[in-house]
PDB file of N, CA and C in Angstrom:
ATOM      1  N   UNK A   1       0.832  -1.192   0.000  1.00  0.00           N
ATOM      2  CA  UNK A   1       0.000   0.000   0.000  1.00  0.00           C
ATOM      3  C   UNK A   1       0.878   1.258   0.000  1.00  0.00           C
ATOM      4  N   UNK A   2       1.751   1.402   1.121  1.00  0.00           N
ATOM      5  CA  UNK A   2       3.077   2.072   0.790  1.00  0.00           C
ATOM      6  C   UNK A   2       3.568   2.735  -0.543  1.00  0.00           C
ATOM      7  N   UNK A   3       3.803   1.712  -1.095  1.00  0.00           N
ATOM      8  CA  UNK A   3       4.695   2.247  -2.248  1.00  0.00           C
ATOM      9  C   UNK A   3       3.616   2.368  -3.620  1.00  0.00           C
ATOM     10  N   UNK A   4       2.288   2.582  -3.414  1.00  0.00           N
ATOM     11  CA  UNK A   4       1.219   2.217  -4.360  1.00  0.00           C
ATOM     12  C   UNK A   4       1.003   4.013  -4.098  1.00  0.00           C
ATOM     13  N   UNK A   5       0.676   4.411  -2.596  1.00  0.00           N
ATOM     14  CA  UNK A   5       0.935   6.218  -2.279  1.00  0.00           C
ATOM     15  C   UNK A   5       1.716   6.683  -2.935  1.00  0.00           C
ATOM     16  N   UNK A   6       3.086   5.964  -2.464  1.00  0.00           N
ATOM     17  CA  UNK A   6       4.094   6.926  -3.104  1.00  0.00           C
ATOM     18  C   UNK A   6       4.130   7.455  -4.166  1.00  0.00           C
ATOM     19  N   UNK A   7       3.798   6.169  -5.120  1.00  0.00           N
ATOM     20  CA  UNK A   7       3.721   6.605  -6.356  1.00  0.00           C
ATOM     21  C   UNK A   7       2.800   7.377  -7.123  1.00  0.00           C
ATOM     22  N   UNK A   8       1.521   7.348  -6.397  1.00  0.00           N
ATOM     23  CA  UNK A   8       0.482   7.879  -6.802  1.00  0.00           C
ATOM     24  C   UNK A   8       0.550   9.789  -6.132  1.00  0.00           C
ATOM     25  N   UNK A   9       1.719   9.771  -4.965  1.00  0.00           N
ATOM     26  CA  UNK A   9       2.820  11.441  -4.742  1.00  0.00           C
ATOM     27  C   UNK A   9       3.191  11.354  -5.891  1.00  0.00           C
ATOM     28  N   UNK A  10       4.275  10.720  -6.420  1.00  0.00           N
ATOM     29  CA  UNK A  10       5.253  10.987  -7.123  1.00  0.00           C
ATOM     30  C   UNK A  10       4.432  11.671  -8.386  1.00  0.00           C
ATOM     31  N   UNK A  11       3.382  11.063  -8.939  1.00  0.00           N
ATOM     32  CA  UNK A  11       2.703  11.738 -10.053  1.00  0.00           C
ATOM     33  C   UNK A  11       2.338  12.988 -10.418  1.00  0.00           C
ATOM     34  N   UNK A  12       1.974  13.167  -8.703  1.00  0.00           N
ATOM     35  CA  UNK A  12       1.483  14.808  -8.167  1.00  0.00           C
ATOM     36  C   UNK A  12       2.412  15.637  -7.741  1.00  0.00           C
ATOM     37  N   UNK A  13       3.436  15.176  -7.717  1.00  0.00           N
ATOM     38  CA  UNK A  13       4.545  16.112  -7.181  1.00  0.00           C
ATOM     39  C   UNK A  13       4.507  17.214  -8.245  1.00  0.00           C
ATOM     40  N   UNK A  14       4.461  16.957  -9.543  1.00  0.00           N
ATOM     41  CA  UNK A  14       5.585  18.019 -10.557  1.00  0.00           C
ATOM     42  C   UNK A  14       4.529  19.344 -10.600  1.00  0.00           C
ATOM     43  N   UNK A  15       3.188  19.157 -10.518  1.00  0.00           N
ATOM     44  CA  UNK A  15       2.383  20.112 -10.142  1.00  0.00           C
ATOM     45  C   UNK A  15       2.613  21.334  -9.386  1.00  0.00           C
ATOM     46  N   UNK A  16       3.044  20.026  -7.749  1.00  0.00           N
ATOM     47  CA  UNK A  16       3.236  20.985  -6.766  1.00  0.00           C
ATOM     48  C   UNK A  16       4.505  21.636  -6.830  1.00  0.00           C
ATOM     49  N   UNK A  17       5.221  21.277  -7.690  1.00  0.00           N
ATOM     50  CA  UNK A  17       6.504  21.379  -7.779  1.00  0.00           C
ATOM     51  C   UNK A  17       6.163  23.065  -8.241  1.00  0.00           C
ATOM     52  N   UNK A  18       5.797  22.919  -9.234  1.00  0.00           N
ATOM     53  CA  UNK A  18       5.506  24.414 -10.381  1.00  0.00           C
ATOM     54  C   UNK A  18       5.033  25.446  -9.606  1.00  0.00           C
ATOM     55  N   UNK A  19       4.482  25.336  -8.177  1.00  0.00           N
ATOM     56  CA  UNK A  19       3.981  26.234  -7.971  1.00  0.00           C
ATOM     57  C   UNK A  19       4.723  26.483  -6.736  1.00  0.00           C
ATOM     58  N   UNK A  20       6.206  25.956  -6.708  1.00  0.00           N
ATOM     59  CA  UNK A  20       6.655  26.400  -5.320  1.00  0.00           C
ATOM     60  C   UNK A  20       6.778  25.507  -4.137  1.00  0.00           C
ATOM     61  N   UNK A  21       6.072  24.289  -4.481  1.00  0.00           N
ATOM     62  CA  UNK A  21       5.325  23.360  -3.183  1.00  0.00           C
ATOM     63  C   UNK A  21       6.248  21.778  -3.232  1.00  0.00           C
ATOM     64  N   UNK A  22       5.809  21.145  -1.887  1.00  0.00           N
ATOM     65  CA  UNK A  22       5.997  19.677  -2.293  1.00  0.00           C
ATOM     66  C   UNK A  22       5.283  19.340  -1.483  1.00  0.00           C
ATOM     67  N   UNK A  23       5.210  17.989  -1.139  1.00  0.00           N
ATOM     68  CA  UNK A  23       4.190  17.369  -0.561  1.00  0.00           C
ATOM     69  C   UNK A  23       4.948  15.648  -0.038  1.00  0.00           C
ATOM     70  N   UNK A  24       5.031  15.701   1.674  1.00  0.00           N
ATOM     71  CA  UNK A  24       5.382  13.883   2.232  1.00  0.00           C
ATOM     72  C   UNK A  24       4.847  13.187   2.800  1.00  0.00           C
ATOM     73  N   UNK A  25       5.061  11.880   2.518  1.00  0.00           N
ATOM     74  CA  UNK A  25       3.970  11.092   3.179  1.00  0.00           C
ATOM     75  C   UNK A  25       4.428  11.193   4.846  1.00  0.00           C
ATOM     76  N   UNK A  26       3.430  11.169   5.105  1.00  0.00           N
ATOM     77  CA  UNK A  26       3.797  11.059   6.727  1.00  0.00           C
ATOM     78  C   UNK A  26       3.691   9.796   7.538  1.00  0.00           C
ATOM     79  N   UNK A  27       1.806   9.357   7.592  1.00  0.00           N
ATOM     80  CA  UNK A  27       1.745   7.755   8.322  1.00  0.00           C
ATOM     81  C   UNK A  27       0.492   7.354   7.236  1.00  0.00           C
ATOM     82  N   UNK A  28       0.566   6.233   7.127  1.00  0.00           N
ATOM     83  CA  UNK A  28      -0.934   5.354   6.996  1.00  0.00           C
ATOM     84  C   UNK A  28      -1.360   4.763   7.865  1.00  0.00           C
ATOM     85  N   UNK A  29      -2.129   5.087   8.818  1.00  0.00           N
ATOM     86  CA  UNK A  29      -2.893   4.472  10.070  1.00  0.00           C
ATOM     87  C   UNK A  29      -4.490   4.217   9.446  1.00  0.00           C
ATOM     88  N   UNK A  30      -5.200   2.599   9.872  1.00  0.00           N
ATOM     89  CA  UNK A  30      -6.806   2.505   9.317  1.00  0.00           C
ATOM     90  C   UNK A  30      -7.146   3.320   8.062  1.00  0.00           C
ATOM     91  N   UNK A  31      -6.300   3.273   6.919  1.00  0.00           N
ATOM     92  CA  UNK A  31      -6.945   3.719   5.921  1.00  0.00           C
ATOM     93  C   UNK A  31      -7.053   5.187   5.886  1.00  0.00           C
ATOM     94  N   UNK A  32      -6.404   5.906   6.937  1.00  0.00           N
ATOM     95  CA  UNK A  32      -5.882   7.206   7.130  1.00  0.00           C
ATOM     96  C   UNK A  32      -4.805   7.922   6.722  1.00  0.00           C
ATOM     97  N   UNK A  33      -4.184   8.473   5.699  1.00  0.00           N
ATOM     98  CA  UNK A  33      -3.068   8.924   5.138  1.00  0.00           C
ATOM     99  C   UNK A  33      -2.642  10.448   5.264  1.00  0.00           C
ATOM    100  N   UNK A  34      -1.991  10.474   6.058  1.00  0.00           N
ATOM    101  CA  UNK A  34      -1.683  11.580   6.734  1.00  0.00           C
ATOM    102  C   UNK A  34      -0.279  12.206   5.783  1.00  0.00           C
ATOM    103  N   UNK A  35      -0.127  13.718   5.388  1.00  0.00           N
ATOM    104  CA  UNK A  35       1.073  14.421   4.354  1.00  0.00           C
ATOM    105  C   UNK A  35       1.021  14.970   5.216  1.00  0.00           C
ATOM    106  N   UNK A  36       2.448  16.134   4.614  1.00  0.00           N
ATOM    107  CA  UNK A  36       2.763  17.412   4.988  1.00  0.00           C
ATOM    108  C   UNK A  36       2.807  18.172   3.939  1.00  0.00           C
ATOM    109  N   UNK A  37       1.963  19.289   3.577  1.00  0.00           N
ATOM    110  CA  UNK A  37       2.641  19.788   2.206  1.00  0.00           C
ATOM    111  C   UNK A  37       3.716  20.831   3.262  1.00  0.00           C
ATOM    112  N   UNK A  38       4.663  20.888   2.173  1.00  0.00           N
ATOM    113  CA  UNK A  38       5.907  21.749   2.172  1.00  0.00           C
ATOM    114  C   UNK A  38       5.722  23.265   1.666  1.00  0.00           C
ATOM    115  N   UNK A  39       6.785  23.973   1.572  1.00  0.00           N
ATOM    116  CA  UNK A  39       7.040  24.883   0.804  1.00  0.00           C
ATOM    117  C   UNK A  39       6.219  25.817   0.479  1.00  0.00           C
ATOM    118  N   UNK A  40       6.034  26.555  -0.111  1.00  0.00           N
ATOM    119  CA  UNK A  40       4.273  27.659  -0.970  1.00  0.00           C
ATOM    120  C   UNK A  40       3.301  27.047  -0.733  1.00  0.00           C
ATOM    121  N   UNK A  41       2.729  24.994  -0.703  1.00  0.00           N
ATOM    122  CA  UNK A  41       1.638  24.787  -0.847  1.00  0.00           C
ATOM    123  C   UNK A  41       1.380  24.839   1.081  1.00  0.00           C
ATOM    124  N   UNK A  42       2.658  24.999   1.862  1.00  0.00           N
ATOM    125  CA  UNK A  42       2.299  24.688   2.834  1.00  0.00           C
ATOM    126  C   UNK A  42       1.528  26.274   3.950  1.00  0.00           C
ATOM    127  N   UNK A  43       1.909  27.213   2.924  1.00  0.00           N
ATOM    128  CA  UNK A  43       0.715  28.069   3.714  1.00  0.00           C
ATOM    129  C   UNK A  43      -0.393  28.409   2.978  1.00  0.00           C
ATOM    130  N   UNK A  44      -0.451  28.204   1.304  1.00  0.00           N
ATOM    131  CA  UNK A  44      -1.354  28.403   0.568  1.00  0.00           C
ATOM    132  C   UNK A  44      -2.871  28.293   1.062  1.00  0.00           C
ATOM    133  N   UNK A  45      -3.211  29.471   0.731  1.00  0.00           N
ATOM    134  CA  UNK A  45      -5.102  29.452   0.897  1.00  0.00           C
ATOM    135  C   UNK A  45      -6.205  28.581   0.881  1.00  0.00           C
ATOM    136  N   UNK A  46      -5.240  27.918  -0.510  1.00  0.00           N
ATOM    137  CA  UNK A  46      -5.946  27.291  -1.750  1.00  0.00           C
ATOM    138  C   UNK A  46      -5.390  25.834  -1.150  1.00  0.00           C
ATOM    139  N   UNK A  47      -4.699  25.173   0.311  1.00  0.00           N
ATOM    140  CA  UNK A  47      -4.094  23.909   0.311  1.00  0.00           C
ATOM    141  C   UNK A  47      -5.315  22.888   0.816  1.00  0.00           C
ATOM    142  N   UNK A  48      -6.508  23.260   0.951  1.00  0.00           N
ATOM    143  CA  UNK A  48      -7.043  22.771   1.749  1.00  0.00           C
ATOM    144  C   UNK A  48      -7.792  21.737   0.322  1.00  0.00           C
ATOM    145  N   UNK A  49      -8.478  22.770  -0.574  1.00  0.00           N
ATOM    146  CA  UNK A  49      -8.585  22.452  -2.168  1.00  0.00           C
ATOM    147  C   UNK A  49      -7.971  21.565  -2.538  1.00  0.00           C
ATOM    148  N   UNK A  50      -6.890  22.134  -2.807  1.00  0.00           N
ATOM    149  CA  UNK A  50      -5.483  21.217  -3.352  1.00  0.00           C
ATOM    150  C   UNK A  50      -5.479  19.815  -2.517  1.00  0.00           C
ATOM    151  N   UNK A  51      -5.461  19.676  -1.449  1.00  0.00           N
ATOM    152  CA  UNK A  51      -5.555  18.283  -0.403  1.00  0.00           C
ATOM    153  C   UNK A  51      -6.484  17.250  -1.040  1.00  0.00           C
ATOM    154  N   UNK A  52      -8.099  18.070  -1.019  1.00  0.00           N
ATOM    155  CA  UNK A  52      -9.239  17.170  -1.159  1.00  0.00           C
ATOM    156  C   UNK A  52      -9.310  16.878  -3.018  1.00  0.00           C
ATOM    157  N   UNK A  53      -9.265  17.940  -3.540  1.00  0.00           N
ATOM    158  CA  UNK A  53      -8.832  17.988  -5.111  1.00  0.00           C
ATOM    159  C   UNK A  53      -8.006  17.648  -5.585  1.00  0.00           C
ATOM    160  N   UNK A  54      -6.731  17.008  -5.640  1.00  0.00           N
ATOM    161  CA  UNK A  54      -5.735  16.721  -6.095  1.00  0.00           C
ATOM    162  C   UNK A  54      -4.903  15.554  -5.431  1.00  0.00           C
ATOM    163  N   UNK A  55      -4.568  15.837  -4.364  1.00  0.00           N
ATOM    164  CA  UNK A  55      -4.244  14.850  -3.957  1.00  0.00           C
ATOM    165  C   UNK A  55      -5.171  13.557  -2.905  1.00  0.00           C
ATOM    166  N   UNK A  56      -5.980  13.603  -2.361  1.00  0.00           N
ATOM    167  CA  UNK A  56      -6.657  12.323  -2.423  1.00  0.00           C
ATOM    168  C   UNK A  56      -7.339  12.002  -3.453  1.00  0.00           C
ATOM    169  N   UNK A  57      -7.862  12.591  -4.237  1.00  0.00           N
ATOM    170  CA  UNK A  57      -8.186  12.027  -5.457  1.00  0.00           C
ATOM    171  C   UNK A  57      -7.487  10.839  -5.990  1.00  0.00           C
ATOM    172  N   UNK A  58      -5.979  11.149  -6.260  1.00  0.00           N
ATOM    173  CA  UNK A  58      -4.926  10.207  -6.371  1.00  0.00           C
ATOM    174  C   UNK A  58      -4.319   9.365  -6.062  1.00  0.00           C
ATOM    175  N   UNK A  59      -4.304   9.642  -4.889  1.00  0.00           N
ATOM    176  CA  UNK A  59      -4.824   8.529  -3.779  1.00  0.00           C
ATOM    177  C   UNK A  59      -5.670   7.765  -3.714  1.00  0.00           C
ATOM    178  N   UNK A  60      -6.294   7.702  -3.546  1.00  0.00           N
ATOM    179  CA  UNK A  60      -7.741   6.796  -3.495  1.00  0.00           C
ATOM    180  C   UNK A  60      -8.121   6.471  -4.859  1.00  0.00           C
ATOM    181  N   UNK A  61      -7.698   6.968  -6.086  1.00  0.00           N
ATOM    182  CA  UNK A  61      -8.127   6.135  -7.153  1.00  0.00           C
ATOM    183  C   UNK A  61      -6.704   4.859  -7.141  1.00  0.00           C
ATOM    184  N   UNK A  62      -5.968   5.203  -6.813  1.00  0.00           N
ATOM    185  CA  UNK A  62      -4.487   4.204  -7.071  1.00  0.00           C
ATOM    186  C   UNK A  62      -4.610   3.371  -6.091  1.00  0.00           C
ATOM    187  N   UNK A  63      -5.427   3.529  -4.893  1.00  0.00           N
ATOM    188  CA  UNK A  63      -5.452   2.835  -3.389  1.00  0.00           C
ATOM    189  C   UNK A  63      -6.483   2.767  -3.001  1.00  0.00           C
ATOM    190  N   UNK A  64      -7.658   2.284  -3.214  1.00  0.00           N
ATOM    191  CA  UNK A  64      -9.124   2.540  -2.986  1.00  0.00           C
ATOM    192  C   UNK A  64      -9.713   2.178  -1.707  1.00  0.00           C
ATOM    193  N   UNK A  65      -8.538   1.246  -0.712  1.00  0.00           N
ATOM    194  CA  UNK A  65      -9.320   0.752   0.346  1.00  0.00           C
ATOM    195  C   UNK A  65      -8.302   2.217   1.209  1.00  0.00           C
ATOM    196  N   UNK A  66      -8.120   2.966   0.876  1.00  0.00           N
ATOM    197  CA  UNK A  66      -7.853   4.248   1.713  1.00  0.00           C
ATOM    198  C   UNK A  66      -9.149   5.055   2.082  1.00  0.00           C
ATOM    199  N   UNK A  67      -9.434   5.819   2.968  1.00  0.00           N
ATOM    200  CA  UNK A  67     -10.399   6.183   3.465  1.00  0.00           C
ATOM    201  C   UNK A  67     -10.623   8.008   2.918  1.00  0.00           C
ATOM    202  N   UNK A  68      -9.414   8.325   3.487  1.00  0.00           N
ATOM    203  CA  UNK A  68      -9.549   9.984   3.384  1.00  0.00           C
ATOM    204  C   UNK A  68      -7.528  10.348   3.534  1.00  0.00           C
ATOM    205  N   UNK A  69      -7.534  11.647   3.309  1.00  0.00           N
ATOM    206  CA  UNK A  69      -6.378  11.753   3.314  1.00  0.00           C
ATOM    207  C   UNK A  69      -6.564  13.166   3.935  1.00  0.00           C
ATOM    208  N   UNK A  70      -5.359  13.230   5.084  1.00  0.00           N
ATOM    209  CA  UNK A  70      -5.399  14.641   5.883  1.00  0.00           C
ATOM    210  C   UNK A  70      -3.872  15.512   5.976  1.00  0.00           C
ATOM    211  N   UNK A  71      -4.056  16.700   6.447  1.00  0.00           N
ATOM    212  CA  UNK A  71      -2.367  17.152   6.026  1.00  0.00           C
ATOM    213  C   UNK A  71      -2.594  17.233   8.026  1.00  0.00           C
ATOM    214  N   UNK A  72      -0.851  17.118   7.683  1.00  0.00           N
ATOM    215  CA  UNK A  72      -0.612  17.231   9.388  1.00  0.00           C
ATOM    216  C   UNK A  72       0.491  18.368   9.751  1.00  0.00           C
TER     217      UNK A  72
END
């Protein structure tokens, strides 16, 4: 499941990349996937969007028995 996230970051990175940002996995606890965004996305307005829009999206289509994904 691990490395099924990662990769499904790694896709989304170059995005966040462009705009200043990055984004790490932190834990998977019960289907709980906890990041940090970094950098620009990490005080951005717009990260909360970006979280539920972009990146669990990607998540959860690549990993489906994931639940939700939260920034920490």
């Amino acid at each position: 499941m691990r490395e099924k996230i990662e990769k499904a970051l790694e896709d989304i990175r170059p995005s966040l990349q462009m705009d200043g940002g990055d984004i790490e996995l932190v834990s998977i606890e019960d289907g709980i996937v906890k990041v940090r965004l970094t950098g620009a996305c990490g005080g951005c307005p717009m990260s909360q969007m970006t979280l539920k829009e972009v990146v669990e999206r990607a998540i959860i289509e690549a990993v489906p028995e994931v639940k939700k994904v939260v920034a920490v």
